[in-house]
N, C-alpha and C. Protein backbone atom coordinates (compact mmCIF):
# COMPACT_ATOMS: atom_id res chain seq x y z
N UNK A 1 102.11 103.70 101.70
CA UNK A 1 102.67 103.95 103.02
C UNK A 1 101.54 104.20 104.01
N UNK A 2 101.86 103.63 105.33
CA UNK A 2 100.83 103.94 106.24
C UNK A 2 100.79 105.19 106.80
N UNK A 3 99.70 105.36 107.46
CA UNK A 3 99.61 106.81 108.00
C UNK A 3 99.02 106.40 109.33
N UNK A 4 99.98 107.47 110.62
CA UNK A 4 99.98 106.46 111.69
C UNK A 4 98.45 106.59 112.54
N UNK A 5 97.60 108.09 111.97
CA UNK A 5 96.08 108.13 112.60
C UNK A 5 95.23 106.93 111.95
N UNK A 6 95.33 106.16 110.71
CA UNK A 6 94.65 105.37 110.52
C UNK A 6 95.28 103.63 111.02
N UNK A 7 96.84 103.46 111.33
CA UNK A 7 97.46 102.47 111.96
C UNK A 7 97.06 102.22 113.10
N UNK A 8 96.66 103.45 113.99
CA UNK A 8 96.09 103.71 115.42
C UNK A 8 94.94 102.74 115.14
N UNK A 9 94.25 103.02 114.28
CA UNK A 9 92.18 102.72 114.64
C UNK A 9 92.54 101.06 113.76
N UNK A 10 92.88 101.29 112.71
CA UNK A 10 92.62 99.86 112.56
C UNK A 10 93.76 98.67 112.72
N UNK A 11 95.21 98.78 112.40
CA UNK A 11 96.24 97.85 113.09
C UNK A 11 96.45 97.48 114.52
N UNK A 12 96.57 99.02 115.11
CA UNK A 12 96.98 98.39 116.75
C UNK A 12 95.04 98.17 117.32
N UNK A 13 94.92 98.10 116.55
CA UNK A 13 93.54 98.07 117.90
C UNK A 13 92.71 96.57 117.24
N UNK A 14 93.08 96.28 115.76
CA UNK A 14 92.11 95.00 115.20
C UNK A 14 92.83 94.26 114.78
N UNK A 15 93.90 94.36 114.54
CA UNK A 15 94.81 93.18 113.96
C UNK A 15 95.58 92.91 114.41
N UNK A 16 95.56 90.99 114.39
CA UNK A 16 96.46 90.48 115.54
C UNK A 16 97.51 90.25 114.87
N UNK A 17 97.67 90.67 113.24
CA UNK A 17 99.21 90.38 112.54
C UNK A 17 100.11 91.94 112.64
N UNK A 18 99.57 92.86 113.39
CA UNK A 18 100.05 93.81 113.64
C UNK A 18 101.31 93.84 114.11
N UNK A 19 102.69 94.45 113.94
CA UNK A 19 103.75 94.87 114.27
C UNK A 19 104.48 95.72 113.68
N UNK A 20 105.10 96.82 115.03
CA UNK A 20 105.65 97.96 114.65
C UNK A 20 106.62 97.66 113.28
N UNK A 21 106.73 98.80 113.44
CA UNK A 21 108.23 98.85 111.81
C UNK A 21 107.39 98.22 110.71
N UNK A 22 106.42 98.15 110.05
CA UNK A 22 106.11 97.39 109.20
C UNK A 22 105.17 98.00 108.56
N UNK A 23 105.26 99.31 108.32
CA UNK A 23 104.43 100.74 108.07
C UNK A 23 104.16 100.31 106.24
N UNK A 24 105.35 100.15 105.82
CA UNK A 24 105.04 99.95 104.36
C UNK A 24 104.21 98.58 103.88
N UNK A 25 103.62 97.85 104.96
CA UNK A 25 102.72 96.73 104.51
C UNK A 25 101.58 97.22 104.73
N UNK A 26 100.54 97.05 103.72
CA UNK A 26 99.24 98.00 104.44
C UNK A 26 98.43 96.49 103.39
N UNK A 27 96.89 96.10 104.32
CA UNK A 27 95.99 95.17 103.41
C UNK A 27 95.09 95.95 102.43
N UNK A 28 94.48 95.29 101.88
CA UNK A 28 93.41 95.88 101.10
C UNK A 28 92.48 96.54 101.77
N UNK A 29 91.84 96.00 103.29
CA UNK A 29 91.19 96.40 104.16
C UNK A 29 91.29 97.69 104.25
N UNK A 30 92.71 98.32 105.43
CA UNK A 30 93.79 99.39 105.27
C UNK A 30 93.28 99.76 103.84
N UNK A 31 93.85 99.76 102.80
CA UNK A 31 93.37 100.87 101.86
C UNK A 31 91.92 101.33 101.46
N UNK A 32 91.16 100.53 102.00
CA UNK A 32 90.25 101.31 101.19
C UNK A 32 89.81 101.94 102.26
N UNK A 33 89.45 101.55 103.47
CA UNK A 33 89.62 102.55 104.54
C UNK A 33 90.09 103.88 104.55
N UNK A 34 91.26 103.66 104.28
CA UNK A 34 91.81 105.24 104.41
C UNK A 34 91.94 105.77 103.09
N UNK A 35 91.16 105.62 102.21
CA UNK A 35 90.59 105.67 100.75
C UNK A 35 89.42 106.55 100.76
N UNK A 36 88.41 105.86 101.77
CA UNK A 36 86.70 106.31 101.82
C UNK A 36 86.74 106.66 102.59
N UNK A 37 87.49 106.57 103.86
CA UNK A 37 86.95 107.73 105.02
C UNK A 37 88.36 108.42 105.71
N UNK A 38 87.94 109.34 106.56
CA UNK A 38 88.83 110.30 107.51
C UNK A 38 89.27 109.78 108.68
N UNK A 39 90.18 109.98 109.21
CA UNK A 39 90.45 109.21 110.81
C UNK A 39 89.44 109.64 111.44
N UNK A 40 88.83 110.53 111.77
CA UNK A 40 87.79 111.23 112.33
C UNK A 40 86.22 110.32 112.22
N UNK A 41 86.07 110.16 110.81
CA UNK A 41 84.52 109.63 110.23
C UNK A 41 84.88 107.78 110.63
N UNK A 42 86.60 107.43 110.83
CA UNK A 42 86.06 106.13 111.29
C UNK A 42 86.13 105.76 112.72
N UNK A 43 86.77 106.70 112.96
CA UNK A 43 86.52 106.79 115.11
C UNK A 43 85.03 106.92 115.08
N UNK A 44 84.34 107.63 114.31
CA UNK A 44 83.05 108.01 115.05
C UNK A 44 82.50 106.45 114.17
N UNK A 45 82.48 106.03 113.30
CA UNK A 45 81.75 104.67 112.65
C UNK A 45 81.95 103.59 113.13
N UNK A 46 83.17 103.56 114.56
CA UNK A 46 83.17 102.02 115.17
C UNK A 46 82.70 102.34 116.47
N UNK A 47 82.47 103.32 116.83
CA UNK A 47 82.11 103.33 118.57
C UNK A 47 81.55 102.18 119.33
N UNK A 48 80.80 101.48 118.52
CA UNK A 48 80.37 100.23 119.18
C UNK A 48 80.76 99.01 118.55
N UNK A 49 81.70 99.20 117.83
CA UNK A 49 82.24 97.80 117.08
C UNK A 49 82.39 96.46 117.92
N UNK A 50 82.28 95.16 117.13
CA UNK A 50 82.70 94.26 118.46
C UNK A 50 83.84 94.00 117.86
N UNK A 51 84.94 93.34 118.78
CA UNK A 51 86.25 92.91 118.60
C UNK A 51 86.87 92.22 117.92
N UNK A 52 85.62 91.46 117.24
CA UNK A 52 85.85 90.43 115.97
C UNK A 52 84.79 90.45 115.21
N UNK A 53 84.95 89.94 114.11
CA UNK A 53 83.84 89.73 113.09
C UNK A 53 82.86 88.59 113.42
N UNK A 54 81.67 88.59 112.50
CA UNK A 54 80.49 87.21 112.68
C UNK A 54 80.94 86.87 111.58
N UNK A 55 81.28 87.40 110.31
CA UNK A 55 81.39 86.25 109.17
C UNK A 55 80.15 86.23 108.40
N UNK A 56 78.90 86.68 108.95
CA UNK A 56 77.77 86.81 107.98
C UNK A 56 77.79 87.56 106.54
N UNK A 57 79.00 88.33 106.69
CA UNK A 57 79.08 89.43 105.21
C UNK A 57 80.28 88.88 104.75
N UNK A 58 80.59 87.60 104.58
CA UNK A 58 82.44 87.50 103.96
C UNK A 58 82.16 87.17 102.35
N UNK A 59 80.58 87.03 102.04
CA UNK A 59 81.03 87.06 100.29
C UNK A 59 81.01 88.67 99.89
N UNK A 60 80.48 89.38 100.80
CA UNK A 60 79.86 90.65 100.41
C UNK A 60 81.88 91.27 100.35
N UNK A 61 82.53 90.88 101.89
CA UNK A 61 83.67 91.46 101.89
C UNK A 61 84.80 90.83 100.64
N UNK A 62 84.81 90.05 100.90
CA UNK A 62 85.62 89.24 100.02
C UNK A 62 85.39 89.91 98.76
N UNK A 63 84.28 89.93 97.92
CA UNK A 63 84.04 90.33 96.55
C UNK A 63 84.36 92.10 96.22
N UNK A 64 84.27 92.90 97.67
CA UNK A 64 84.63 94.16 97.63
C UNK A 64 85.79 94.45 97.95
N UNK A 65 86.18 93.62 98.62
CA UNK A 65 87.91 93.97 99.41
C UNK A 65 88.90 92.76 99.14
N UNK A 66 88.92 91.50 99.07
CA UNK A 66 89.66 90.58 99.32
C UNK A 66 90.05 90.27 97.90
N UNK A 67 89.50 90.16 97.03
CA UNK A 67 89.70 89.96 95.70
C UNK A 67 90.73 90.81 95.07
N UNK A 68 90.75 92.05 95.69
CA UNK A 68 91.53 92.96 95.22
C UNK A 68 93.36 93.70 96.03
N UNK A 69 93.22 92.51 97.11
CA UNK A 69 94.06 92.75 97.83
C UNK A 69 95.33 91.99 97.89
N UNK A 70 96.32 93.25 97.63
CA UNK A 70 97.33 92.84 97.07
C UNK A 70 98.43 91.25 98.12
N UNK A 71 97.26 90.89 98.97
CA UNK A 71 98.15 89.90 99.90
C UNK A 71 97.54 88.34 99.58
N UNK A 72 96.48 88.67 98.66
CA UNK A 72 95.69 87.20 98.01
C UNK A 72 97.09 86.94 96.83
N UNK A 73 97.28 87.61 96.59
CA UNK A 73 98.91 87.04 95.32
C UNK A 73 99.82 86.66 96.06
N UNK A 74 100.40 87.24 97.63
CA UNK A 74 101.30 86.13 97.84
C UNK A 74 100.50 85.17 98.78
N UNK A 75 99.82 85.10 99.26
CA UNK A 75 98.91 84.58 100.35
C UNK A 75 98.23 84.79 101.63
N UNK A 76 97.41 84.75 101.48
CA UNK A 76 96.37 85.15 102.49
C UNK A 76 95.87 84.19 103.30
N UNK A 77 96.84 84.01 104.72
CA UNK A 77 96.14 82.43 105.23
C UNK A 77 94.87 82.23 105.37
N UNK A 78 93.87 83.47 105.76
CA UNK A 78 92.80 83.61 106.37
C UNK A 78 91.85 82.91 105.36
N UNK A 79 91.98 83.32 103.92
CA UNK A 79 91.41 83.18 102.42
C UNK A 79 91.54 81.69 102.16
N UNK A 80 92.80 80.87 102.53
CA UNK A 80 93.79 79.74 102.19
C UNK A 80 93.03 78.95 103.03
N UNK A 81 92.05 78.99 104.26
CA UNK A 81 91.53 78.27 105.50
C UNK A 81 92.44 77.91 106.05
N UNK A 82 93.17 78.14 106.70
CA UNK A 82 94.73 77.80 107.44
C UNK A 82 94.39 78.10 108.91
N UNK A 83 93.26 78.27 109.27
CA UNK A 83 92.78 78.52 110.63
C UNK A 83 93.45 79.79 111.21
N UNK A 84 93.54 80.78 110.18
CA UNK A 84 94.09 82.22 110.78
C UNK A 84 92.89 83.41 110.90
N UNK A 85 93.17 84.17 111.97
CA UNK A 85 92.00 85.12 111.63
C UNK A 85 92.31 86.04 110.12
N UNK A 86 91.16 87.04 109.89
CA UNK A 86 91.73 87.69 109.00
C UNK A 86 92.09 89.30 109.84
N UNK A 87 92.61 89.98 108.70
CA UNK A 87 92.89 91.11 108.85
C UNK A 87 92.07 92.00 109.79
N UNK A 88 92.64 93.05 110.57
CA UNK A 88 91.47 93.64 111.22
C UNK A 88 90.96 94.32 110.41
N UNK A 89 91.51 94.96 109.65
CA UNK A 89 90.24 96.28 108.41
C UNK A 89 88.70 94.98 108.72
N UNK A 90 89.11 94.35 108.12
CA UNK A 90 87.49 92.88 107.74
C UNK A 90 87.01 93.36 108.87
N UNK A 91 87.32 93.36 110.21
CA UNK A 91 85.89 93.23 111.33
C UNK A 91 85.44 94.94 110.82
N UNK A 92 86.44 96.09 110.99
CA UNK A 92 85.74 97.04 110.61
C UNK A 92 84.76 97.34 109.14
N UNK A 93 85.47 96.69 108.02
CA UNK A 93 84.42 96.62 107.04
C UNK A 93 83.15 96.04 106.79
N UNK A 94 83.34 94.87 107.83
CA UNK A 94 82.21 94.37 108.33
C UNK A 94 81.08 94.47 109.02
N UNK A 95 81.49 95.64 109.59
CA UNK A 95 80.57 96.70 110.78
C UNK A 95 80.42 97.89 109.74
N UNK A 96 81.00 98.38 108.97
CA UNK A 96 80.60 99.52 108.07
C UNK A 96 79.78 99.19 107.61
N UNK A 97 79.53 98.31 106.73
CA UNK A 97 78.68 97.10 105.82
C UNK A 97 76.87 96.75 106.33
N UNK A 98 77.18 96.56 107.76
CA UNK A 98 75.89 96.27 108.03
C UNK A 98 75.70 97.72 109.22
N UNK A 99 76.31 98.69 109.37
CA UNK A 99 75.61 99.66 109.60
C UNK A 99 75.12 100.45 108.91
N UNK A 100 75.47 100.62 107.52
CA UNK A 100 74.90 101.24 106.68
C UNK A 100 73.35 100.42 106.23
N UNK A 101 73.73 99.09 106.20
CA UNK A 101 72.44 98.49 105.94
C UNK A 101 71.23 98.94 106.36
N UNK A 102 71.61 99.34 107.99
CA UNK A 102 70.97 99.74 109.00
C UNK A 102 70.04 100.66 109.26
N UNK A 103 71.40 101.57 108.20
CA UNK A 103 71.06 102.98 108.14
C UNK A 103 71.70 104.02 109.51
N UNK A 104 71.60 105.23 109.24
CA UNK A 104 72.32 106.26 109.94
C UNK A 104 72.02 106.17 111.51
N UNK A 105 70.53 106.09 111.35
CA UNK A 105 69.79 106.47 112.74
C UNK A 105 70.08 105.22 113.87
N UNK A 106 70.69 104.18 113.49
CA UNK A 106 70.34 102.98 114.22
C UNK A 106 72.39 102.74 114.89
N UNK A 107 72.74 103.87 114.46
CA UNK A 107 74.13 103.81 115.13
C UNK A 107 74.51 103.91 116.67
């Protein structure tokens, strides 16, 4: 089930498959998100996020998140190349990913 401080930061604000009433669909993205961090620790980890992903980290995401997400069993257009974006969690895991690379100080 969703929880609506983490629906706030990553559905209504990154994903364009977002719509109300639909609390009990959550991606793999969504879980591990609100798995590893606090609503708090990921407001402060996107402050400068950009609005979409580059795609430079999608084996890194894919092999940590997509593989395991329960929407690759019924389908995942984004995965399928169907010319869909993916999920918003991806742009944020994607910015977690290479800010840590980064390191702390370079936030």
């Amino acid at each position: 089930m969703k929880k609506d401080d983490y629906t706030d930061i990553i559905c209504k604000r990154f994903c364009t498959f977002y719509k109300p009433g639909k609390e009990g669909l959550a991606c793999g993205t969504y879980d591990f998100i609100s798995r590893n961090l606090t609503p708090g620790e990921l407001e402060s980890s996107i402050q400068r996020i950009p609005s979409t992903p580059d795609f430079t980290l999608d084996k890194k995401v894919k092999g940590l998140i997509c593989e395991k997400c329960g929407f690759m069993t019924d389908g995942c257009d984004f995965r399928e190349g169907l010319e869909s974006p993916p999920c918003g969690g991806y742009t944020i895991i994607e910015w977690l990913i290479k800010s840590a690379a980064k390191g702390p100080l370079s936030r």
